[in-house]
PDB file of N, CA and C in Angstrom:
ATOM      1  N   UNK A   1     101.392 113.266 122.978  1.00  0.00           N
ATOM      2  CA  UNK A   1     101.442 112.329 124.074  1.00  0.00           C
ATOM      3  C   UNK A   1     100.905 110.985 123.590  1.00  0.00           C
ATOM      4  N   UNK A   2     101.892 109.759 124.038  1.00  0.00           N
ATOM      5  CA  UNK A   2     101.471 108.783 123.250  1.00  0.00           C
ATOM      6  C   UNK A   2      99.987 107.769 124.812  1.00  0.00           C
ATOM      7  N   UNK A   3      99.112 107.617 124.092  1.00  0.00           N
ATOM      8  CA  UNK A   3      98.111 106.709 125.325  1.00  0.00           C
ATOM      9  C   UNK A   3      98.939 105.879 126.626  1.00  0.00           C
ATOM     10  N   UNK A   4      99.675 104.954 126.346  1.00  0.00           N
ATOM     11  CA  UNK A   4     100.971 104.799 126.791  1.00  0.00           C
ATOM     12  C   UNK A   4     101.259 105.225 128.451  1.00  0.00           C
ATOM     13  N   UNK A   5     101.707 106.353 127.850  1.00  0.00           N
ATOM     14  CA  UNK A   5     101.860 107.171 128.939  1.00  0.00           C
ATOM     15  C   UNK A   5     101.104 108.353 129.537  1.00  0.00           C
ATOM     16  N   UNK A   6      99.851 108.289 128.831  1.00  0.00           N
ATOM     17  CA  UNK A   6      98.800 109.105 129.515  1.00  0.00           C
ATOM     18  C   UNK A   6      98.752 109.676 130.554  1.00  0.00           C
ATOM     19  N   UNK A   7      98.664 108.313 131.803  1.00  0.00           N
ATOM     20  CA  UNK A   7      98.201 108.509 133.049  1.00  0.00           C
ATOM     21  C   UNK A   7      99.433 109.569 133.837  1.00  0.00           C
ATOM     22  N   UNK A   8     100.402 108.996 133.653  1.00  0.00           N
ATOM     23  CA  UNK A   8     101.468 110.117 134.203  1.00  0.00           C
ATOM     24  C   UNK A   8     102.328 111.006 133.600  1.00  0.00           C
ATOM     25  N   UNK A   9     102.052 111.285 132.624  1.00  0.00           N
ATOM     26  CA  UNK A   9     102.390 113.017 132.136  1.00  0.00           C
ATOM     27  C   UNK A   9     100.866 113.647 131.943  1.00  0.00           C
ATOM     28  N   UNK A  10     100.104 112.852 131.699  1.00  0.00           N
ATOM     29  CA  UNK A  10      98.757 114.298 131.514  1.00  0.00           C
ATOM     30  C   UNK A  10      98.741 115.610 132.811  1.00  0.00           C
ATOM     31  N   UNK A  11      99.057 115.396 133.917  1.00  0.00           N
ATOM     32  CA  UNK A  11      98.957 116.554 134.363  1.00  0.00           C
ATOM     33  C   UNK A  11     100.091 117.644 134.048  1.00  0.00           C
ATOM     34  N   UNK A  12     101.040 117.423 133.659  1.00  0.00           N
ATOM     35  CA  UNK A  12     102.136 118.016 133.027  1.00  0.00           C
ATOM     36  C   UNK A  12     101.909 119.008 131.635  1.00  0.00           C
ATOM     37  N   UNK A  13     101.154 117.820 130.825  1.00  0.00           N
ATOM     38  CA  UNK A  13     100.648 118.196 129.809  1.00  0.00           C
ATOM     39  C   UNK A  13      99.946 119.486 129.597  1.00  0.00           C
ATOM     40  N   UNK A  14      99.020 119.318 130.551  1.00  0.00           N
ATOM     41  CA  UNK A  14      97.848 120.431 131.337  1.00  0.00           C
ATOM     42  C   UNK A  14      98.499 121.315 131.282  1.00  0.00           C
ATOM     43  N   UNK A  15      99.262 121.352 132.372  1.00  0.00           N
ATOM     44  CA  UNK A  15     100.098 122.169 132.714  1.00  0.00           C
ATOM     45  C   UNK A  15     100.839 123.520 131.463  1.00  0.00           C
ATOM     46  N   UNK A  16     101.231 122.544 130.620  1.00  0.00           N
ATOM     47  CA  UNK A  16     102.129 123.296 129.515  1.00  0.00           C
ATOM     48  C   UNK A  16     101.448 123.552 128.883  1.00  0.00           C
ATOM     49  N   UNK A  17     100.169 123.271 128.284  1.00  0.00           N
ATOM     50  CA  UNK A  17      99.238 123.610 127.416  1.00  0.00           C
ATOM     51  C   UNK A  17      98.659 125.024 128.176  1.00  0.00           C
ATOM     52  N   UNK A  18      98.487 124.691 129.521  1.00  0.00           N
ATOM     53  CA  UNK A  18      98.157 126.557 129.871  1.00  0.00           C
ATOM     54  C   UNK A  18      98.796 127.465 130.039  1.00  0.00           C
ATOM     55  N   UNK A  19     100.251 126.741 130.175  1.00  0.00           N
ATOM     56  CA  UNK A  19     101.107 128.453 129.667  1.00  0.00           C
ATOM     57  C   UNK A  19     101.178 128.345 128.237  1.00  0.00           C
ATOM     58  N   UNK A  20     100.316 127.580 127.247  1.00  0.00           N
ATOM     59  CA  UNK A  20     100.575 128.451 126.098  1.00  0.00           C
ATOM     60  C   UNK A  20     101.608 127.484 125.330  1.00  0.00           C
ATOM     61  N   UNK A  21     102.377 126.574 126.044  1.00  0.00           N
ATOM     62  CA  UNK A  21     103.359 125.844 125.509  1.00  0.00           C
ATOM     63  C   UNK A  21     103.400 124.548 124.774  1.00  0.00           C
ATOM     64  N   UNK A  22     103.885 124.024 124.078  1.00  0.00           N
ATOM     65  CA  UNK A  22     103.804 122.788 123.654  1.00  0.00           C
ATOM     66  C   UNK A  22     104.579 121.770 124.464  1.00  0.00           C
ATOM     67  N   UNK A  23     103.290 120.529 124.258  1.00  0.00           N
ATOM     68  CA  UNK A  23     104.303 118.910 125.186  1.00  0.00           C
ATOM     69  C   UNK A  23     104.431 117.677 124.397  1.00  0.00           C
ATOM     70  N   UNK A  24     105.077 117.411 124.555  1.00  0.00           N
ATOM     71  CA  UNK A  24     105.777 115.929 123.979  1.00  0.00           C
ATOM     72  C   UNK A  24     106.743 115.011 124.581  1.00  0.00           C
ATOM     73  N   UNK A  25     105.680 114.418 125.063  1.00  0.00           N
ATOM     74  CA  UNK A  25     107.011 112.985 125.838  1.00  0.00           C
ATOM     75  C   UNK A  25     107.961 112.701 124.856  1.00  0.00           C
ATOM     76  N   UNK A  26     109.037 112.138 125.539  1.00  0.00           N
ATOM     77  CA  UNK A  26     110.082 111.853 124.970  1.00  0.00           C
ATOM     78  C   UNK A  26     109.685 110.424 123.714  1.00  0.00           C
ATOM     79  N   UNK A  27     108.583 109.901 124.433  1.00  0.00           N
ATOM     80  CA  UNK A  27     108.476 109.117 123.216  1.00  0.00           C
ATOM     81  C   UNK A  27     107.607 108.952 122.526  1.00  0.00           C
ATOM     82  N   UNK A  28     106.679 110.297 122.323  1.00  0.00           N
ATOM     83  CA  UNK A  28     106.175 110.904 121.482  1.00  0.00           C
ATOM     84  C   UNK A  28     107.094 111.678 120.310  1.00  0.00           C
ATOM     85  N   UNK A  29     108.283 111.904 121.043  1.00  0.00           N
ATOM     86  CA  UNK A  29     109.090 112.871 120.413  1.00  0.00           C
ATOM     87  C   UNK A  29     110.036 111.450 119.301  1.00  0.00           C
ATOM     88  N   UNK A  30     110.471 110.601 120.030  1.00  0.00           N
ATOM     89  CA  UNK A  30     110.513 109.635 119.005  1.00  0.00           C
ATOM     90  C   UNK A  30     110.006 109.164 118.044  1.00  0.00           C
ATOM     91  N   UNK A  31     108.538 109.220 118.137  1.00  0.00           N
ATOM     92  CA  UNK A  31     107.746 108.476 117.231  1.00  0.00           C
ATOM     93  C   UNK A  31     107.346 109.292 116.410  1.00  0.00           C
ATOM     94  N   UNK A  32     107.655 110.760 116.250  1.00  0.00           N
ATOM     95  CA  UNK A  32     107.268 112.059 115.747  1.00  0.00           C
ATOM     96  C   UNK A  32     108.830 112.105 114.786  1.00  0.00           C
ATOM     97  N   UNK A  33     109.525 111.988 115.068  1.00  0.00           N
ATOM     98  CA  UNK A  33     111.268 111.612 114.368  1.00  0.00           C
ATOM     99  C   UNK A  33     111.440 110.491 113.317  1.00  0.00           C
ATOM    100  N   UNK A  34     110.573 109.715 113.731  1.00  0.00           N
ATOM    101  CA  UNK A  34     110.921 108.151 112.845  1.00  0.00           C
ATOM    102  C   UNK A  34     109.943 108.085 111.736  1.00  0.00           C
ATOM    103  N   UNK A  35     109.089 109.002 112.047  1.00  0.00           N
ATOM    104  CA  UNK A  35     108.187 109.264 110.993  1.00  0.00           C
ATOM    105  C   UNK A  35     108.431 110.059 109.966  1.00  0.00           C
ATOM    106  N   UNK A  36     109.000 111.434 110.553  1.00  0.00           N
ATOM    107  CA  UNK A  36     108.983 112.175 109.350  1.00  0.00           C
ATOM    108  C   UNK A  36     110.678 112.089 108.622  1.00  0.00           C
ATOM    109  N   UNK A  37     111.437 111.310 109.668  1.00  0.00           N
ATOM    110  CA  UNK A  37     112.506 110.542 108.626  1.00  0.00           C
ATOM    111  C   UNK A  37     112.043 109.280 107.676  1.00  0.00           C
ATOM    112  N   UNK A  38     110.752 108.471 107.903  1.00  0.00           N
ATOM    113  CA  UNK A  38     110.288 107.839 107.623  1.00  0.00           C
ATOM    114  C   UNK A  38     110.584 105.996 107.735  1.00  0.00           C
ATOM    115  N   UNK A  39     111.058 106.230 108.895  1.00  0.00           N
ATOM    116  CA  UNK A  39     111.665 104.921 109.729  1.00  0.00           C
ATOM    117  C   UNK A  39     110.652 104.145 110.434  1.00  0.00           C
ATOM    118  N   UNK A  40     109.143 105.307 110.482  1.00  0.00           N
ATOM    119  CA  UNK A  40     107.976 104.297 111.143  1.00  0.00           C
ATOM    120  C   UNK A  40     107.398 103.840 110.241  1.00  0.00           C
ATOM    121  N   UNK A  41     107.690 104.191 108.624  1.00  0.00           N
ATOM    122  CA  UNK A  41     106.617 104.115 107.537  1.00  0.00           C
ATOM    123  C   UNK A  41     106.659 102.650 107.211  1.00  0.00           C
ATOM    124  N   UNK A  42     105.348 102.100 106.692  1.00  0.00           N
ATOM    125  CA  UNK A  42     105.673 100.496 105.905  1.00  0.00           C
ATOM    126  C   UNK A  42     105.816 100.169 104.501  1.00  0.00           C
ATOM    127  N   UNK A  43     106.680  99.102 104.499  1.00  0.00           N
ATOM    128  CA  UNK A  43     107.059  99.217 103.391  1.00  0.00           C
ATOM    129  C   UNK A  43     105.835  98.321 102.539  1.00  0.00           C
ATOM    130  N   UNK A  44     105.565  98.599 101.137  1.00  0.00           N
ATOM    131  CA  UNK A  44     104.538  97.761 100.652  1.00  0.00           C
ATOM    132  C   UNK A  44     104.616  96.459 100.612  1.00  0.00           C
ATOM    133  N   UNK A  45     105.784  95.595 100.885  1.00  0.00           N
ATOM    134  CA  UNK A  45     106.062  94.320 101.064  1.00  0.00           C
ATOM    135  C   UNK A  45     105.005  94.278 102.232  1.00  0.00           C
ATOM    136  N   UNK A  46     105.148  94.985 103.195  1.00  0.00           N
ATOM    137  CA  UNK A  46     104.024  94.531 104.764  1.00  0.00           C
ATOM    138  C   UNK A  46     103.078  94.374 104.941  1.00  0.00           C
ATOM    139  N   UNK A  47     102.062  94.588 103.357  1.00  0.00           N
ATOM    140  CA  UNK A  47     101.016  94.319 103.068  1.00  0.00           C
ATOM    141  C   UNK A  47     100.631  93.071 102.585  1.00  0.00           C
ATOM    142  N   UNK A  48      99.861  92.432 103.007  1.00  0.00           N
ATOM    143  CA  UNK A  48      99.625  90.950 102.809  1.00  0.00           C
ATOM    144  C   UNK A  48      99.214  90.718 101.244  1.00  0.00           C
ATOM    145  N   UNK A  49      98.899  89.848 100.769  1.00  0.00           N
ATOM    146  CA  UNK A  49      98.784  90.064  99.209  1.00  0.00           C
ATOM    147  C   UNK A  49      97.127  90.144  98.957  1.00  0.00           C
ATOM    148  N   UNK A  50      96.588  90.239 100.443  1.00  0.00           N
ATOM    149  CA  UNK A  50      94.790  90.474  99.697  1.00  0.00           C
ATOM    150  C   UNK A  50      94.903  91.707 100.112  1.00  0.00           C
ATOM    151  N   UNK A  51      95.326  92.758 101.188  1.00  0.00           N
ATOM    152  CA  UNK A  51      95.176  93.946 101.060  1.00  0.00           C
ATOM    153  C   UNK A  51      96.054  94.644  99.604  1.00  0.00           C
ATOM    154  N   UNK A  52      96.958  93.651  98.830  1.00  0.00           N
ATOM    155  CA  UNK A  52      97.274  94.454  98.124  1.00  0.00           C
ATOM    156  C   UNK A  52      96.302  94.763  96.751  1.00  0.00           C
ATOM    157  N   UNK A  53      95.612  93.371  96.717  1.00  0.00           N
ATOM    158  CA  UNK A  53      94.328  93.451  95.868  1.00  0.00           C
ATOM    159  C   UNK A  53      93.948  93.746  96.237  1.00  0.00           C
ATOM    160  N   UNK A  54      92.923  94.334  96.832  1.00  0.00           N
ATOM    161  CA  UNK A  54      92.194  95.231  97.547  1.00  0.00           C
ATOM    162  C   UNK A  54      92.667  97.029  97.130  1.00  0.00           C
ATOM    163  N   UNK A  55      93.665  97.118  97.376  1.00  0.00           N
ATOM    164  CA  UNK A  55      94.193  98.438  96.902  1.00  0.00           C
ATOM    165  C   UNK A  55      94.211  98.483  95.619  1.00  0.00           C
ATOM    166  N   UNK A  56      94.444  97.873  94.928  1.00  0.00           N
ATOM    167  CA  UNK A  56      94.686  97.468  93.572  1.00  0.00           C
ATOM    168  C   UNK A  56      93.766  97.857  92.694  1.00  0.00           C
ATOM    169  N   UNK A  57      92.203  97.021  93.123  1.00  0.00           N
ATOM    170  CA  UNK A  57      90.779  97.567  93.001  1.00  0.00           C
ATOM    171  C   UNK A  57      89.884  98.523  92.874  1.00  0.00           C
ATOM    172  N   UNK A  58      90.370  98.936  94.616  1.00  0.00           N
ATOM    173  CA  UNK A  58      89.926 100.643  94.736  1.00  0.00           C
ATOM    174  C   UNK A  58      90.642 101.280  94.637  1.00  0.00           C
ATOM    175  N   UNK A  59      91.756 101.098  93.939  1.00  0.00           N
ATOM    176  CA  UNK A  59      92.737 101.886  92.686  1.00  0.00           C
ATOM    177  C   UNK A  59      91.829 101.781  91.528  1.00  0.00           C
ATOM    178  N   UNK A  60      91.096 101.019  90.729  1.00  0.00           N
ATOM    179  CA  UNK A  60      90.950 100.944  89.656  1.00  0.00           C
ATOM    180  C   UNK A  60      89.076 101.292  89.392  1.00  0.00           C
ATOM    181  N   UNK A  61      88.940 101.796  90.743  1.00  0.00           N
ATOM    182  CA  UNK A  61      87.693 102.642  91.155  1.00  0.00           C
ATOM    183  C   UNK A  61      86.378 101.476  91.121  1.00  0.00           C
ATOM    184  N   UNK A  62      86.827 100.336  91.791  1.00  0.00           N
ATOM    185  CA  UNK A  62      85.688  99.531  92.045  1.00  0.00           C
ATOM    186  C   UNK A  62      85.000  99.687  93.770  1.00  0.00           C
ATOM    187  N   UNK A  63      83.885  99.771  94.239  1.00  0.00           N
ATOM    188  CA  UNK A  63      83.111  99.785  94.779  1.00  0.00           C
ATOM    189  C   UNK A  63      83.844  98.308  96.009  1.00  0.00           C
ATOM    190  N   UNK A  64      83.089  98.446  97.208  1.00  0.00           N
ATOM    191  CA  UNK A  64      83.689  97.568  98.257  1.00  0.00           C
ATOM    192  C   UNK A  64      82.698  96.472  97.513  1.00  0.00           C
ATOM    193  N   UNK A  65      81.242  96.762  97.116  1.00  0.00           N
ATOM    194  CA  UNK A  65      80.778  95.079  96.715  1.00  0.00           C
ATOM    195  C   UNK A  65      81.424  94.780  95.654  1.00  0.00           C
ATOM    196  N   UNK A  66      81.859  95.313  94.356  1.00  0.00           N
ATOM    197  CA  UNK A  66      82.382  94.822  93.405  1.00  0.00           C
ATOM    198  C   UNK A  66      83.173  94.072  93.920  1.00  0.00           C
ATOM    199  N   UNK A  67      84.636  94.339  94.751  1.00  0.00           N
ATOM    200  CA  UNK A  67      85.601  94.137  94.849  1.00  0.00           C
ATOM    201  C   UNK A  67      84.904  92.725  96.019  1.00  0.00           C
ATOM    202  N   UNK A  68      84.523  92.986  96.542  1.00  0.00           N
ATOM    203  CA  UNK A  68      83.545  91.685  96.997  1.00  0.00           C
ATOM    204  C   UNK A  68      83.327  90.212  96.666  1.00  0.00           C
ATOM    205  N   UNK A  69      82.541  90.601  95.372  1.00  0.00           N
ATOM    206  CA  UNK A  69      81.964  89.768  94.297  1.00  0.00           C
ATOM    207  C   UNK A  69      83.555  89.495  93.595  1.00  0.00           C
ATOM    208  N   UNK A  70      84.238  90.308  93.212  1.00  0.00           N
ATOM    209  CA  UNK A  70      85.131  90.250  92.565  1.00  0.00           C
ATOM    210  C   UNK A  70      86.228  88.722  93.429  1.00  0.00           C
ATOM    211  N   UNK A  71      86.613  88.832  94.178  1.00  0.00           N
ATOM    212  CA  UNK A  71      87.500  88.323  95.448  1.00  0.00           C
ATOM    213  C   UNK A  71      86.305  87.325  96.294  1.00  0.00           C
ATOM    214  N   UNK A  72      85.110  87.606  95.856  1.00  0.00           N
ATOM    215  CA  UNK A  72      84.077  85.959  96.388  1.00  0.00           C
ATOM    216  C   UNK A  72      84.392  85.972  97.926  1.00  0.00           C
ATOM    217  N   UNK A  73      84.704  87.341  98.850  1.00  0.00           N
ATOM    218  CA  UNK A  73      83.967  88.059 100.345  1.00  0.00           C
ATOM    219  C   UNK A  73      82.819  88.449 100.467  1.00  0.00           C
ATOM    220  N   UNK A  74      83.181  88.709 101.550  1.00  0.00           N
ATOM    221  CA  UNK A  74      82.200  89.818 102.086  1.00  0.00           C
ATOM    222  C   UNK A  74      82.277  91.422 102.495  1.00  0.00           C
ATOM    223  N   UNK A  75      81.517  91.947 101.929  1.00  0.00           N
ATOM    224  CA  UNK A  75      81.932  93.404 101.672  1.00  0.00           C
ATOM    225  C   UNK A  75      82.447  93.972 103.200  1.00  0.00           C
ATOM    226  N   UNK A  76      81.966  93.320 104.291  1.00  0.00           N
ATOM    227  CA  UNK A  76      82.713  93.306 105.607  1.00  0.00           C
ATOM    228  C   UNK A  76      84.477  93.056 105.557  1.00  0.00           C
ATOM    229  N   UNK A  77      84.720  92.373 104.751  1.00  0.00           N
ATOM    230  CA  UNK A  77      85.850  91.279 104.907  1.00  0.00           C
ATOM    231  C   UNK A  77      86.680  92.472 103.711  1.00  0.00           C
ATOM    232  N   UNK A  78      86.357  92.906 102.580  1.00  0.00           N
ATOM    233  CA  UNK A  78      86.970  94.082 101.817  1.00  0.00           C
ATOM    234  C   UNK A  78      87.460  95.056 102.924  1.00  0.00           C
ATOM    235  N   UNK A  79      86.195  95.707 103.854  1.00  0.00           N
ATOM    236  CA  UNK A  79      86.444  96.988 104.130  1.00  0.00           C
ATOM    237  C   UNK A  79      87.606  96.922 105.127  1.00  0.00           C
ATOM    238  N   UNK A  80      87.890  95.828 105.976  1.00  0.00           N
ATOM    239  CA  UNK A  80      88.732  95.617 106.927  1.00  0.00           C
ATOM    240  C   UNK A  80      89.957  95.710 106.225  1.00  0.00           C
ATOM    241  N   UNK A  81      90.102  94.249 105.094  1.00  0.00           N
ATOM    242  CA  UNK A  81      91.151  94.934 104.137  1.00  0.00           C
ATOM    243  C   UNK A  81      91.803  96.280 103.867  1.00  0.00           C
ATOM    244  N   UNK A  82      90.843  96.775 103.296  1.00  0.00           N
ATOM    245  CA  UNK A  82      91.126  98.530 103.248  1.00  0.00           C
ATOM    246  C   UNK A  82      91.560  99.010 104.035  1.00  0.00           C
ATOM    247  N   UNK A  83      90.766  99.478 105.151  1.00  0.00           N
ATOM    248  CA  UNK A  83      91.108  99.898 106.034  1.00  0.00           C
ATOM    249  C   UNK A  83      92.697  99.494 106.712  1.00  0.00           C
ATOM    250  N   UNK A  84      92.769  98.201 106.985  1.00  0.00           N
ATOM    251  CA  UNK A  84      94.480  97.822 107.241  1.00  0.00           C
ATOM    252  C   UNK A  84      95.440  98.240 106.342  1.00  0.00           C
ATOM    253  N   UNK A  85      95.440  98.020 105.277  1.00  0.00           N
ATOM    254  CA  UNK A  85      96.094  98.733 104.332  1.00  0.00           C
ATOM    255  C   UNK A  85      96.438 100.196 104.573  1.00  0.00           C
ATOM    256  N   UNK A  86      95.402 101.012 104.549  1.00  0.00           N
ATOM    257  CA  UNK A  86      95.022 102.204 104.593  1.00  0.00           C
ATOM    258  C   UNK A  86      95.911 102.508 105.752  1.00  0.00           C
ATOM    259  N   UNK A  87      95.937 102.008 107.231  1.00  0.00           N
ATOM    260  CA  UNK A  87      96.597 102.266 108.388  1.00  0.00           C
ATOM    261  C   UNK A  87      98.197 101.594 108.360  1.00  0.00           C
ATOM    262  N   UNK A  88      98.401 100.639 107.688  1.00  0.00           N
ATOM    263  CA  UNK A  88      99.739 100.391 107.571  1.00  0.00           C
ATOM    264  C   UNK A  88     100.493 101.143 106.750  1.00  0.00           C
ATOM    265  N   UNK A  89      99.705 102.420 105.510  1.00  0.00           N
ATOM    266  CA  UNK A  89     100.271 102.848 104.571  1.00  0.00           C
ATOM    267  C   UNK A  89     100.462 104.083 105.070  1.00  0.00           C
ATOM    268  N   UNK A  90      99.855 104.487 106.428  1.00  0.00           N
ATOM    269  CA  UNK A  90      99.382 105.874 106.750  1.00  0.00           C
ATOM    270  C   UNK A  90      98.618 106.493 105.936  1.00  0.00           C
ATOM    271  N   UNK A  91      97.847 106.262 105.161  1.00  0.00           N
ATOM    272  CA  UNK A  91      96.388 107.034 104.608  1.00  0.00           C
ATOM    273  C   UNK A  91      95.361 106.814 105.023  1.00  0.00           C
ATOM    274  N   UNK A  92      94.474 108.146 104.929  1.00  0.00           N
ATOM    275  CA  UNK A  92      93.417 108.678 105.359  1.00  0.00           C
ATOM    276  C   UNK A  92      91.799 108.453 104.417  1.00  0.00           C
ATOM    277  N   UNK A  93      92.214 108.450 102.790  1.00  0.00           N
ATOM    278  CA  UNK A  93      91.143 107.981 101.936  1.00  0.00           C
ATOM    279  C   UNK A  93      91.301 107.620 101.036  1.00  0.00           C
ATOM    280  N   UNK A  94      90.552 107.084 100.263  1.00  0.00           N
ATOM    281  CA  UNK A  94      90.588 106.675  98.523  1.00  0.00           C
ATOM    282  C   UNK A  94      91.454 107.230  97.662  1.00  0.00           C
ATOM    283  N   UNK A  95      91.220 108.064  97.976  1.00  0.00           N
ATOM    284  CA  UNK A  95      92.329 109.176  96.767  1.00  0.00           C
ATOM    285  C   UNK A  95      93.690 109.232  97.227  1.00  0.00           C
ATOM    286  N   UNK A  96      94.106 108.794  98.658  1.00  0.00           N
ATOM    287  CA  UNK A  96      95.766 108.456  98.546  1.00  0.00           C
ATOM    288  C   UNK A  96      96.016 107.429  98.357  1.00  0.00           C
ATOM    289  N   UNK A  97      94.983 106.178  98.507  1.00  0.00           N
ATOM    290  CA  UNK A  97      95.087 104.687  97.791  1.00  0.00           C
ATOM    291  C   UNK A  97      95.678 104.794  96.618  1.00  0.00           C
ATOM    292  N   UNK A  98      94.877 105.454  96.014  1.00  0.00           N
ATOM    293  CA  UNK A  98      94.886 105.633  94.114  1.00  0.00           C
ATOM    294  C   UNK A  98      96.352 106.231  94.183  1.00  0.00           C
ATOM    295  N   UNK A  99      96.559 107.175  94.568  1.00  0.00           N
ATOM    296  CA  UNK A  99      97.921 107.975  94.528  1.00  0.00           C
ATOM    297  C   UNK A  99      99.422 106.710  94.528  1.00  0.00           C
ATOM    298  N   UNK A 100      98.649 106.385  95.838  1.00  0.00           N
ATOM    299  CA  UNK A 100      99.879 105.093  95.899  1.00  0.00           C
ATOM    300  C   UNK A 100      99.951 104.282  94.755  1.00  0.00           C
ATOM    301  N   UNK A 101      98.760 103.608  94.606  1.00  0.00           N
ATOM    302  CA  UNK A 101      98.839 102.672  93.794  1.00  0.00           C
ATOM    303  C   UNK A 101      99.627 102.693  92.238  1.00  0.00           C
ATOM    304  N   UNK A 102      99.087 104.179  92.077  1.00  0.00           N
ATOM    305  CA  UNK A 102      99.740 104.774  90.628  1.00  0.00           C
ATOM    306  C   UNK A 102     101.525 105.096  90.491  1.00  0.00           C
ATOM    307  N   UNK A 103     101.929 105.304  92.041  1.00  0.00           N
ATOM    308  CA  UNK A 103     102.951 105.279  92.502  1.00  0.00           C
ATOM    309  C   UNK A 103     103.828 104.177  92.193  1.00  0.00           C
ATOM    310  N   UNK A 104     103.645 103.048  92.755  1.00  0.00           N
ATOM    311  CA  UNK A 104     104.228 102.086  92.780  1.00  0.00           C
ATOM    312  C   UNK A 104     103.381 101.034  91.522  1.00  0.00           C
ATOM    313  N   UNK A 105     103.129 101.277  90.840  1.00  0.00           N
ATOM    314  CA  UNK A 105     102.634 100.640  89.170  1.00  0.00           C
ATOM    315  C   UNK A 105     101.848  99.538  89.177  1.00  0.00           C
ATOM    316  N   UNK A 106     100.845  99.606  90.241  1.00  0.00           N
ATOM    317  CA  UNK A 106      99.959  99.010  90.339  1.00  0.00           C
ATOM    318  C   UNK A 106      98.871  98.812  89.255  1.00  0.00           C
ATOM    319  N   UNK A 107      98.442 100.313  88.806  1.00  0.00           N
ATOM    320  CA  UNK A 107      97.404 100.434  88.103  1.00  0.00           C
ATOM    321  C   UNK A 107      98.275 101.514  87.229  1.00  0.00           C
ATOM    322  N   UNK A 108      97.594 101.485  86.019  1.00  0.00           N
ATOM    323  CA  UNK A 108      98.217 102.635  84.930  1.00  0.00           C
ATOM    324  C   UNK A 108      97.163 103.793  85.335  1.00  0.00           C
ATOM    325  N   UNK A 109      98.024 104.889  85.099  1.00  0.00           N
ATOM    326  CA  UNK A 109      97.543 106.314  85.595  1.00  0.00           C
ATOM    327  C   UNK A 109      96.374 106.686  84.792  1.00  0.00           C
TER     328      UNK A 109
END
């Protein structure tokens, strides 16, 4: 169920969840389709070019202050980086950063 539409399918929801059943709005059910065809995914162009340094970095296993000091931020101003990155790429931690990064020849393996 997407937030969205919370307010008027949650009792529905309820509902199907206590017989046991599964629910999915219809445009949950979309956004569940475009994904795993991969039509919601971003492409690395959509990354601005400091989150791509940023990935780049903690690809190459530097620390948020390095990369900090490195880029003359604030280790505030890295982690947001990251983190956007991280949510535009759909990953969860460091180690699918690195994955990517090695992916697309960012950093040598």
């Amino acid at each position: 169920m997407l937030k969205a539409q919370a307010d008027s399918d949650l009792l529905n929801a309820v509902r199907a969840v206590e017989r046991g059943e599964p629910f999915l709005t219809p445009e949950a059910q979309r956004a569940l389709i475009q994904d795993v065809l991969g039509e919601g995914s971003v492409r690395e162009d959509e990354l601005t070019p400091r989150e791509q340094e940023v990935v780049k970095l903690v690809a190459e296993a530097h620390t948020n202050r390095e990369i900090a000091e490195i880029l003359h931020l604030s280790e505030k101003t890295v982690e947001n980086h990251r983190s956007n990155a991280m949510k535009k790429l759909g990953m969860r931690d460091r180690v699918e950063l690195v994955r990517y990064a090695i992916r697309k020849g960012l950093i040598e393996p």
